[in-house]
Protein backbone atom coordinates (compact mmCIF):
# COMPACT_ATOMS: atom_id res chain seq x y z
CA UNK A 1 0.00 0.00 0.00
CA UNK A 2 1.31 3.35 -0.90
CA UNK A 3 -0.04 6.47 0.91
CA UNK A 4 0.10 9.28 -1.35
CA UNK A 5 0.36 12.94 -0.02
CA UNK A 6 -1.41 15.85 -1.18
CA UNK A 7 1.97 16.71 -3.58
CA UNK A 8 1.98 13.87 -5.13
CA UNK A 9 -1.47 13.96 -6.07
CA UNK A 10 -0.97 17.12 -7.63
CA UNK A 11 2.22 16.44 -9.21
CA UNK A 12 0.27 13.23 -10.83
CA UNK A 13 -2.67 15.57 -12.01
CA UNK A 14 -0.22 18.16 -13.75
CA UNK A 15 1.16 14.85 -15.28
CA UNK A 16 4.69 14.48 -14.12
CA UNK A 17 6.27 11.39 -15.57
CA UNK A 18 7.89 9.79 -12.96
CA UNK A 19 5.36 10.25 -10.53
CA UNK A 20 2.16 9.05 -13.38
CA UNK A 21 5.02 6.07 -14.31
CA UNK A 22 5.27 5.38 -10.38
CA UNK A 23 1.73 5.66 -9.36
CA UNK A 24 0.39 3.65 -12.60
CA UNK A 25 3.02 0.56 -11.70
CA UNK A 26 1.82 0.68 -8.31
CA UNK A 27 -1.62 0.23 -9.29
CA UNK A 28 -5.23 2.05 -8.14
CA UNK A 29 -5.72 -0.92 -5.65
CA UNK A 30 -2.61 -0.45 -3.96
CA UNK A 31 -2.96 3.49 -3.07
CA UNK A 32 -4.46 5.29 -0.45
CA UNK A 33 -5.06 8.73 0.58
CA UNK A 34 -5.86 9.94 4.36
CA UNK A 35 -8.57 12.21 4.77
CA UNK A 36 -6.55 15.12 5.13
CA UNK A 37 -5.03 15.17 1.40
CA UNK A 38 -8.77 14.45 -0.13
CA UNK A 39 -9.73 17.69 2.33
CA UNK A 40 -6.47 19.67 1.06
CA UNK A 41 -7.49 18.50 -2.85
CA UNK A 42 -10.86 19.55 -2.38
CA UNK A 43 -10.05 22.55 -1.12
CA UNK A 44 -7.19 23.32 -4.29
CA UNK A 45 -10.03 22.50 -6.50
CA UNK A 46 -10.60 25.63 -9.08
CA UNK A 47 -14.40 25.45 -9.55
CA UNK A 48 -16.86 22.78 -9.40
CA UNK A 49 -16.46 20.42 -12.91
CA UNK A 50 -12.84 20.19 -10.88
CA UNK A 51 -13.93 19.22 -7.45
CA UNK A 52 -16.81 16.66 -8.94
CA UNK A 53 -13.54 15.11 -10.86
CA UNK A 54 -11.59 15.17 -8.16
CA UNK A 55 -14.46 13.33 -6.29
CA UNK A 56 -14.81 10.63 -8.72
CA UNK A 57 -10.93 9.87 -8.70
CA UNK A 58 -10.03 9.74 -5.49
CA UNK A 59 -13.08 7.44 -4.95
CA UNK A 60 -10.88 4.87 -6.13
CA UNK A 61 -8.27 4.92 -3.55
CA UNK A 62 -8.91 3.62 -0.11
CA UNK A 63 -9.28 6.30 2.52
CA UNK A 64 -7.96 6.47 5.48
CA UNK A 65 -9.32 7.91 8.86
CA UNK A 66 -7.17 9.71 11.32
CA UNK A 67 -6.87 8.38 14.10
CA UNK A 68 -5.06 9.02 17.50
CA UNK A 69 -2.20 6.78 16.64
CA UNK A 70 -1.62 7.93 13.74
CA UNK A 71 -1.84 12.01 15.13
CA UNK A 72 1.26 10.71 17.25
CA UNK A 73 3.59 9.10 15.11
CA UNK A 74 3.12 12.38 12.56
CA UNK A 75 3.89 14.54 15.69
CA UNK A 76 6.86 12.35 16.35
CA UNK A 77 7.72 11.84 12.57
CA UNK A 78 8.18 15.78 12.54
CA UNK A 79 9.69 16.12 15.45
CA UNK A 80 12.39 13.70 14.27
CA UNK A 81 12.57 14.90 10.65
């Protein structure tokens, strides 16, 4: 499973070749998003024809709650990093 953050979802959608090549290897079944980079996406979204595509992809990748767990190790990934 590959978790893809908000940048690479919008390096994908302006069509980047490594990162289509990557994500298209990888396959739709194995990627995920958390709920935070469909919020962020949404939110990028210029105008509505946008936002009902944007629905309609990322309906195709699992998404994943956040949960308290995962709050920590993100507060301890930064802290590290």
């Amino acid at each position: 499973m590959i978790l893809c953050d908000t940048n690479i979802l919008i390096e994908f959608y302006k069509g980047r070749a490594d990162v289509v090549e990557t994500l298209s290897a990888a396959g739709v079944s194995n990627l995920a998003v958390s709920v935070i980079t469909v919020g962020e996406l949404y939110f990028g979204a210029r105008d509505k024809r946008e936002l009902k595509s944007l629905r309609e992809n990322l309906s195709l990748l699992q998404q994943l709650p956040i949960d308290e767990e995962i709050s920590r190790l993100h507060i301890e990934l930064l802290e590290k990093y």
